[in-house]
PDB file of N, CA and C in Angstrom:
ATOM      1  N   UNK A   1    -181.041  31.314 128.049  1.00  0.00           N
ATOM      2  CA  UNK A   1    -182.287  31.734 128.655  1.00  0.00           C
ATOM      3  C   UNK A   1    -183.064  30.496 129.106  1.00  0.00           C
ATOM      4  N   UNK A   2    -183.265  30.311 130.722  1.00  0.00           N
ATOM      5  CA  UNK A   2    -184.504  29.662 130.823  1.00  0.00           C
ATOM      6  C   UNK A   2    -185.631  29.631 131.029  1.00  0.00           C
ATOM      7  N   UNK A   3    -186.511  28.402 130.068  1.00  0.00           N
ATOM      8  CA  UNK A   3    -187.673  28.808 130.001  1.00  0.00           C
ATOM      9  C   UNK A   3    -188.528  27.868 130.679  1.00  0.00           C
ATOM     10  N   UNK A   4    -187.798  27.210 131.783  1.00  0.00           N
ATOM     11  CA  UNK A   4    -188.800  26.502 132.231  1.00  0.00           C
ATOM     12  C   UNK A   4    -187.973  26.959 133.956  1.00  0.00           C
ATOM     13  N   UNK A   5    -189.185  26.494 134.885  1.00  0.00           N
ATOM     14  CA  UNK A   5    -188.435  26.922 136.182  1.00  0.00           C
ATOM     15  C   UNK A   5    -187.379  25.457 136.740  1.00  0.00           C
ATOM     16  N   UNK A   6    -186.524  25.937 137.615  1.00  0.00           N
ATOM     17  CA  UNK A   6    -185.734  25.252 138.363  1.00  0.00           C
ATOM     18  C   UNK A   6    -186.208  24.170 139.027  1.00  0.00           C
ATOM     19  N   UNK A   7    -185.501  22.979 139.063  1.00  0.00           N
ATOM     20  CA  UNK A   7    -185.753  21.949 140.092  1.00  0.00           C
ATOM     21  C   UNK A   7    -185.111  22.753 141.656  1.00  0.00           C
ATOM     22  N   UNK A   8    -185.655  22.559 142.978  1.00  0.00           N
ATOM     23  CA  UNK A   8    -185.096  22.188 144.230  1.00  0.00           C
ATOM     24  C   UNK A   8    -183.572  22.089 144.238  1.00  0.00           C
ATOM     25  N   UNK A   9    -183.335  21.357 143.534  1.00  0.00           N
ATOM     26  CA  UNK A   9    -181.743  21.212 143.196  1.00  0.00           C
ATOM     27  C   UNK A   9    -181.021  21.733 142.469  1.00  0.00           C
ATOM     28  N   UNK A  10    -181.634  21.860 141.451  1.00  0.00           N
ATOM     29  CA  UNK A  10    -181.074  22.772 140.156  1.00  0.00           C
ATOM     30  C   UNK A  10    -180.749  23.990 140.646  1.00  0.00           C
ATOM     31  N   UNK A  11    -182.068  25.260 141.557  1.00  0.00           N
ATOM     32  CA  UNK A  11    -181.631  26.382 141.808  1.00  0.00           C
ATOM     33  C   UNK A  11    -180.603  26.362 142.440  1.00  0.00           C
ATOM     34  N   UNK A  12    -180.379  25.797 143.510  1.00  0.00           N
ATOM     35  CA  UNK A  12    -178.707  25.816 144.517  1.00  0.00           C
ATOM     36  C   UNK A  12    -177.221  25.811 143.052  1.00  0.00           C
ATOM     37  N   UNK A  13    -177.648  25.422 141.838  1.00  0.00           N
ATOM     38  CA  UNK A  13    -176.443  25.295 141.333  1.00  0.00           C
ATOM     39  C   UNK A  13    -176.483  26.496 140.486  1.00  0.00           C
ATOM     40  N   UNK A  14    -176.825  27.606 140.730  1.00  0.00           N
ATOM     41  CA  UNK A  14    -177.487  28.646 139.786  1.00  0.00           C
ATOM     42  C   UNK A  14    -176.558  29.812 140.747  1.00  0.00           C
ATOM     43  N   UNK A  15    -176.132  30.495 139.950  1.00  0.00           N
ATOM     44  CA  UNK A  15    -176.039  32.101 140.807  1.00  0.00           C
ATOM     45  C   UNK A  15    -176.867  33.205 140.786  1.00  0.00           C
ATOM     46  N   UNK A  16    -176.870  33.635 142.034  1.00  0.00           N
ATOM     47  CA  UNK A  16    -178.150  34.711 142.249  1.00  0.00           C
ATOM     48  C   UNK A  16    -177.267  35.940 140.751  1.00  0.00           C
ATOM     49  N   UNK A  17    -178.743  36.460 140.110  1.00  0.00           N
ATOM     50  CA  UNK A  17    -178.323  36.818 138.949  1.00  0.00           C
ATOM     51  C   UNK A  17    -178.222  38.390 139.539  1.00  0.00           C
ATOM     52  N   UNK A  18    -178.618  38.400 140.756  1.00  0.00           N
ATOM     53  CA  UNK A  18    -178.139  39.904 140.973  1.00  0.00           C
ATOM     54  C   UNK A  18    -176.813  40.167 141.656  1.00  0.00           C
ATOM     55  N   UNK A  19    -176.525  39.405 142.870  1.00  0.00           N
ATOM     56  CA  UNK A  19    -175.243  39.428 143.316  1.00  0.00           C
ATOM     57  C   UNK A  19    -174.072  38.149 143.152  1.00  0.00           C
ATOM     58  N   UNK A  20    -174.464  37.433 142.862  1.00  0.00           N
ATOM     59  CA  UNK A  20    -173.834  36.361 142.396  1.00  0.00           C
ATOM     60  C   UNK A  20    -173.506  35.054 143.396  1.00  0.00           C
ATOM     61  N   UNK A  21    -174.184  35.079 144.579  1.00  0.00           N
ATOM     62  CA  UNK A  21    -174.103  34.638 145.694  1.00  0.00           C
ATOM     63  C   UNK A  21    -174.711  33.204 145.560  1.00  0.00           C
ATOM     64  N   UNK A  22    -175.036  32.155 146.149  1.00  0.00           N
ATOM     65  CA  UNK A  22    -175.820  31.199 145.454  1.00  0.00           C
ATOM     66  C   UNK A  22    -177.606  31.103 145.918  1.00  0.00           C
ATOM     67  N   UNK A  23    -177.929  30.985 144.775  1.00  0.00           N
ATOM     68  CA  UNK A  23    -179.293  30.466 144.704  1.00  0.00           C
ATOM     69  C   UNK A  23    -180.465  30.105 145.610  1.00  0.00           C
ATOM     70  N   UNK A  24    -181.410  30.542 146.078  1.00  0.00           N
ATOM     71  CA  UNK A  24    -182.006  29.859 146.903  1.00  0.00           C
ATOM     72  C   UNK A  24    -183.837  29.858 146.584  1.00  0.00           C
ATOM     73  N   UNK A  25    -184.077  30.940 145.518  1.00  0.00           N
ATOM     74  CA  UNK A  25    -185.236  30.834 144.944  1.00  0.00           C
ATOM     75  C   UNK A  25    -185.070  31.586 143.307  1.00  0.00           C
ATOM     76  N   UNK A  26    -186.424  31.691 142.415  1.00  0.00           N
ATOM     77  CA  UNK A  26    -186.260  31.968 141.257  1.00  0.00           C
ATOM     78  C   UNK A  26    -187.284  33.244 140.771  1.00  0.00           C
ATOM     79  N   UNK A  27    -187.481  33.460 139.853  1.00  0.00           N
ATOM     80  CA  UNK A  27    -188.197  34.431 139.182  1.00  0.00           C
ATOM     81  C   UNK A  27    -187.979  34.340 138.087  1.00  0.00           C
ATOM     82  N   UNK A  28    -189.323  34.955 137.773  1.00  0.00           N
ATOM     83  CA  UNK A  28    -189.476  35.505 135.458  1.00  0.00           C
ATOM     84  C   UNK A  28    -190.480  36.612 135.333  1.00  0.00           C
ATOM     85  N   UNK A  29    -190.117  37.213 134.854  1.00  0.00           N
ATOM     86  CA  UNK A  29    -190.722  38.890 134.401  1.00  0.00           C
ATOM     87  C   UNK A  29    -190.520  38.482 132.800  1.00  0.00           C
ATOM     88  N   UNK A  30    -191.657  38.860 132.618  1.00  0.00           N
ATOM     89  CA  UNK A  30    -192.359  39.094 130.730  1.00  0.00           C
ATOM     90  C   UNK A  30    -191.030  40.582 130.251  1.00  0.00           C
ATOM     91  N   UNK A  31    -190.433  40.793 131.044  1.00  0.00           N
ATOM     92  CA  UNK A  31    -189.518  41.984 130.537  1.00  0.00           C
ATOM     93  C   UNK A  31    -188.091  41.334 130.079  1.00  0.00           C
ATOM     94  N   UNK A  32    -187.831  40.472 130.413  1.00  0.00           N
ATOM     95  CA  UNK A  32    -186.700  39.090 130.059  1.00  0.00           C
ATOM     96  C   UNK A  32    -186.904  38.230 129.680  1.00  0.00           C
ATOM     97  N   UNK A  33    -188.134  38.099 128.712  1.00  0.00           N
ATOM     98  CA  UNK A  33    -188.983  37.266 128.031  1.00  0.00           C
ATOM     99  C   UNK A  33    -189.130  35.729 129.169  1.00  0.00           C
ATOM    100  N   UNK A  34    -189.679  36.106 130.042  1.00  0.00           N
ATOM    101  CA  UNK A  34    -190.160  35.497 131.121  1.00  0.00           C
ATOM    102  C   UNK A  34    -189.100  33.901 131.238  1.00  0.00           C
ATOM    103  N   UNK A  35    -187.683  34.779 131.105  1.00  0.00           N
ATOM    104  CA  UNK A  35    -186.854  33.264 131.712  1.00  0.00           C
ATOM    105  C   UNK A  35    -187.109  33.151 133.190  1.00  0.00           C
ATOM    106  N   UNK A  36    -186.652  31.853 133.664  1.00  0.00           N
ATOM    107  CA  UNK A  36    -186.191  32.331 134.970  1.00  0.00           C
ATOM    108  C   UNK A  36    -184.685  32.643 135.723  1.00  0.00           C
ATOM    109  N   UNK A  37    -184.705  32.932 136.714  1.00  0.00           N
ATOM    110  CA  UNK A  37    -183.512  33.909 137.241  1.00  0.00           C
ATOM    111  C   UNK A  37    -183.279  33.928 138.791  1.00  0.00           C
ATOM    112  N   UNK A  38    -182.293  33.231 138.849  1.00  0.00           N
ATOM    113  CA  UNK A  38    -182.082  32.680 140.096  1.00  0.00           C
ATOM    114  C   UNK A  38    -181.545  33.831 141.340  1.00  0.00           C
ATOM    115  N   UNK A  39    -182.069  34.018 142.442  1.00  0.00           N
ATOM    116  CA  UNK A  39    -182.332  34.950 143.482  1.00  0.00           C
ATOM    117  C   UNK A  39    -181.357  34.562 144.644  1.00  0.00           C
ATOM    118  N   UNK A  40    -180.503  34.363 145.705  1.00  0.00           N
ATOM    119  CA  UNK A  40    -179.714  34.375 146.896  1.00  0.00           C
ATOM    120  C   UNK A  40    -181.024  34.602 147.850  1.00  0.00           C
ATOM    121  N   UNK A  41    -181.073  34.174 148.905  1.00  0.00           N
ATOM    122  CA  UNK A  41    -182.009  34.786 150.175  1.00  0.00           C
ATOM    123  C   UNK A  41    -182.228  35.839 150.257  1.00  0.00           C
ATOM    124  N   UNK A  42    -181.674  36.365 150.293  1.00  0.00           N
ATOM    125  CA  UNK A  42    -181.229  38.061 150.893  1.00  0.00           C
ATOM    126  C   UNK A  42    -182.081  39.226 149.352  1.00  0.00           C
ATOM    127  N   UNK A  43    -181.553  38.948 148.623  1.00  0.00           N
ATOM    128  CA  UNK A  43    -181.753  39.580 146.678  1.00  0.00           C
ATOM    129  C   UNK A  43    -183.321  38.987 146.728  1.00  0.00           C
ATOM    130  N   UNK A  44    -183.867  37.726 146.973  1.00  0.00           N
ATOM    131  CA  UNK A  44    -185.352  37.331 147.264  1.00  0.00           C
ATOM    132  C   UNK A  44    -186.496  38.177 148.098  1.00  0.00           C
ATOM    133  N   UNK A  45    -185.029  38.336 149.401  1.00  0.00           N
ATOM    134  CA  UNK A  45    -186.723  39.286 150.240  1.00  0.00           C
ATOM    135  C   UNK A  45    -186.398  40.642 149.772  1.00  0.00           C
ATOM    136  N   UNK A  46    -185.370  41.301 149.120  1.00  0.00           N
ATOM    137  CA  UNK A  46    -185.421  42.453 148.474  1.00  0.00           C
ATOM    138  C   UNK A  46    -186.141  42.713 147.279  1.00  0.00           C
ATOM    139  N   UNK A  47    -186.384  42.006 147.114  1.00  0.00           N
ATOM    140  CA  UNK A  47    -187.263  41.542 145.891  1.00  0.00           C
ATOM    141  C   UNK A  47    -189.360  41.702 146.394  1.00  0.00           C
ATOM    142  N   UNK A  48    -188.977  40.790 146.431  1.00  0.00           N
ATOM    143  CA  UNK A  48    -190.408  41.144 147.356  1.00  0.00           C
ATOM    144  C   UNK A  48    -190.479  41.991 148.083  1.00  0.00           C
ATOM    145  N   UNK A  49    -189.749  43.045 148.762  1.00  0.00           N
ATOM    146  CA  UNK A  49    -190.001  44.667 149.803  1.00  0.00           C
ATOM    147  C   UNK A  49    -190.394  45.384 148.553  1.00  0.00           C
ATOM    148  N   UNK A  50    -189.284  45.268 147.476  1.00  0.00           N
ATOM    149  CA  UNK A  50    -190.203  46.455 146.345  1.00  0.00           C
ATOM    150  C   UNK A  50    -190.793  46.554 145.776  1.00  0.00           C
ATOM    151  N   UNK A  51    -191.649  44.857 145.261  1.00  0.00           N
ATOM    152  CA  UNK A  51    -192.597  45.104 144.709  1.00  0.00           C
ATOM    153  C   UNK A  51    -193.652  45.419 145.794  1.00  0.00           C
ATOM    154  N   UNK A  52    -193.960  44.659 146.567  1.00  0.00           N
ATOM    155  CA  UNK A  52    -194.802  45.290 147.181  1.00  0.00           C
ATOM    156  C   UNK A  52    -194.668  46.640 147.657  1.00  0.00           C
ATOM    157  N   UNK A  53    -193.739  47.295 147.657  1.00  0.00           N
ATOM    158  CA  UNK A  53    -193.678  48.511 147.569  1.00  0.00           C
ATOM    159  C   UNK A  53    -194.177  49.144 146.704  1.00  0.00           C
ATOM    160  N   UNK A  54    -193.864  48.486 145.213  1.00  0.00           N
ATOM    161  CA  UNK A  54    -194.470  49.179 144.392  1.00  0.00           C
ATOM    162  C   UNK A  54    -195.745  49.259 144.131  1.00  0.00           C
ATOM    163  N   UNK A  55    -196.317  48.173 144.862  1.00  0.00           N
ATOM    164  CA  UNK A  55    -198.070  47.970 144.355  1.00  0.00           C
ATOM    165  C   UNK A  55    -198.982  48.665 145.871  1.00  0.00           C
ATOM    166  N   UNK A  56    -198.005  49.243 146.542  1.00  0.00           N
ATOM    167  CA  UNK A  56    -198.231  49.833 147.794  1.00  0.00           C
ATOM    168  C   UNK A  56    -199.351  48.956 148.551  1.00  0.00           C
ATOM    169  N   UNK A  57    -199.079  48.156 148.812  1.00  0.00           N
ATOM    170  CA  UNK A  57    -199.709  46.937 149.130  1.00  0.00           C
ATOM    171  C   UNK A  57    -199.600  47.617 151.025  1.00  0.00           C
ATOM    172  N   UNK A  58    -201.092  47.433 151.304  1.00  0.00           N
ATOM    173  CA  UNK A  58    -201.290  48.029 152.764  1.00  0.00           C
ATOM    174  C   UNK A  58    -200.437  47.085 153.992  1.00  0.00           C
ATOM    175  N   UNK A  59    -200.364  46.211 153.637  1.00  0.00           N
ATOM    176  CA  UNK A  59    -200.134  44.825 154.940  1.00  0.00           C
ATOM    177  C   UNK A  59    -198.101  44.678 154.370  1.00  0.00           C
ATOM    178  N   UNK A  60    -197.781  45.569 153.567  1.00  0.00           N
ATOM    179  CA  UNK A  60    -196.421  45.435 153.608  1.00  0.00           C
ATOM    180  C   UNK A  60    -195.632  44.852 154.566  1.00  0.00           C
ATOM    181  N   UNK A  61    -195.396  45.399 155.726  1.00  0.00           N
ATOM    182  CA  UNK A  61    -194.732  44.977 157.194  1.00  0.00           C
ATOM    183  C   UNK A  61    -195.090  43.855 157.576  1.00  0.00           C
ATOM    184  N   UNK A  62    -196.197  43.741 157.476  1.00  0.00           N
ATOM    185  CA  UNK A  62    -196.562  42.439 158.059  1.00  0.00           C
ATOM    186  C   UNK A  62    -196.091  41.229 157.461  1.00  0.00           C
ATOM    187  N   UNK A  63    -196.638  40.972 156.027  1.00  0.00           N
ATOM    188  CA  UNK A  63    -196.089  40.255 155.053  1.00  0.00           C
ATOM    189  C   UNK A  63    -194.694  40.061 155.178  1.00  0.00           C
ATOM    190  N   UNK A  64    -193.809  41.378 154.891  1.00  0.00           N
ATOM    191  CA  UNK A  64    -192.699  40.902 154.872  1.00  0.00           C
ATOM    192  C   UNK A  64    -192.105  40.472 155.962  1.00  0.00           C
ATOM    193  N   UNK A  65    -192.433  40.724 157.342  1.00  0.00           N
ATOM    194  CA  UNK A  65    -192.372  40.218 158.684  1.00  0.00           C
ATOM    195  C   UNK A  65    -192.294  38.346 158.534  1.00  0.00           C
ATOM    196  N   UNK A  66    -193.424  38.101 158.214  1.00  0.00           N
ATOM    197  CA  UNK A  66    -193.674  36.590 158.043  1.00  0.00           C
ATOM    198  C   UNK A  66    -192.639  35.988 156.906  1.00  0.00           C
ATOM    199  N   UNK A  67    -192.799  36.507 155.908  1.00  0.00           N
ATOM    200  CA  UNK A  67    -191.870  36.163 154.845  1.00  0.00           C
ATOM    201  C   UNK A  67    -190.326  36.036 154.853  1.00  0.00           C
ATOM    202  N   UNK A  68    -189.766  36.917 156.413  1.00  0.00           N
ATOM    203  CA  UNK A  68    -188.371  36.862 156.314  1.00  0.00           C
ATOM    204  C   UNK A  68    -188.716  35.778 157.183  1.00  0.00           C
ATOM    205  N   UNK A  69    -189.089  35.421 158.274  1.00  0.00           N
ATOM    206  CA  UNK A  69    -189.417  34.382 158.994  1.00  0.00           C
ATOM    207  C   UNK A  69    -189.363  32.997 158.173  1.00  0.00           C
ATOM    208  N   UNK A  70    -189.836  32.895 157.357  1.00  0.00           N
ATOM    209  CA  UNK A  70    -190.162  31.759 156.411  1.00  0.00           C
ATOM    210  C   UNK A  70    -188.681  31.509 155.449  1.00  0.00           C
ATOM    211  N   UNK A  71    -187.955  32.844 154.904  1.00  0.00           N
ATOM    212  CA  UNK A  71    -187.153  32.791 154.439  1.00  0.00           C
ATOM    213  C   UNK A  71    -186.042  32.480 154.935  1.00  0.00           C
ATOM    214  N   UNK A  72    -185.863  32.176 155.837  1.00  0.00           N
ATOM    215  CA  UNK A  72    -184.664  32.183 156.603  1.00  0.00           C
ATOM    216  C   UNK A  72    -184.482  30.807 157.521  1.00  0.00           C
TER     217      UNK A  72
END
């Protein structure tokens, strides 16, 4: 379990913990006793569509508009 976040470098050597693809950003949820958990591009902006989905966040589209822009 980690408990501290990734270096720049470190995440690239990490597999995305959802598809196994490599690394390109991180996360920690208090539900996995807030390790972090390395994300692929793709598993990242899916990531962010549902939470903000879930918090029904009004500017959804937009956000994620810019955000794949940025992500990519």
């Amino acid at each position: 379990m980690r408990t501290k976040p990734y270096t720049e470098i470190g995440i690239r050597r990490v597999p995305c913990t959802r598809c196994g693809e490599k690394s390109t950003a991180q996360w920690n949820i208090c539900a996995i006793g807030k390790s972090y958990q390395g994300l692929c591009n793709s598993c990242d902006i899916d990531l962010n569509a549902l939470v903000l989905d879930f918090i029904k966040h009004p500017k959804k589209e937009v956000l994620m508009k810019h955000y794949k822009g940025a992500a990519t």
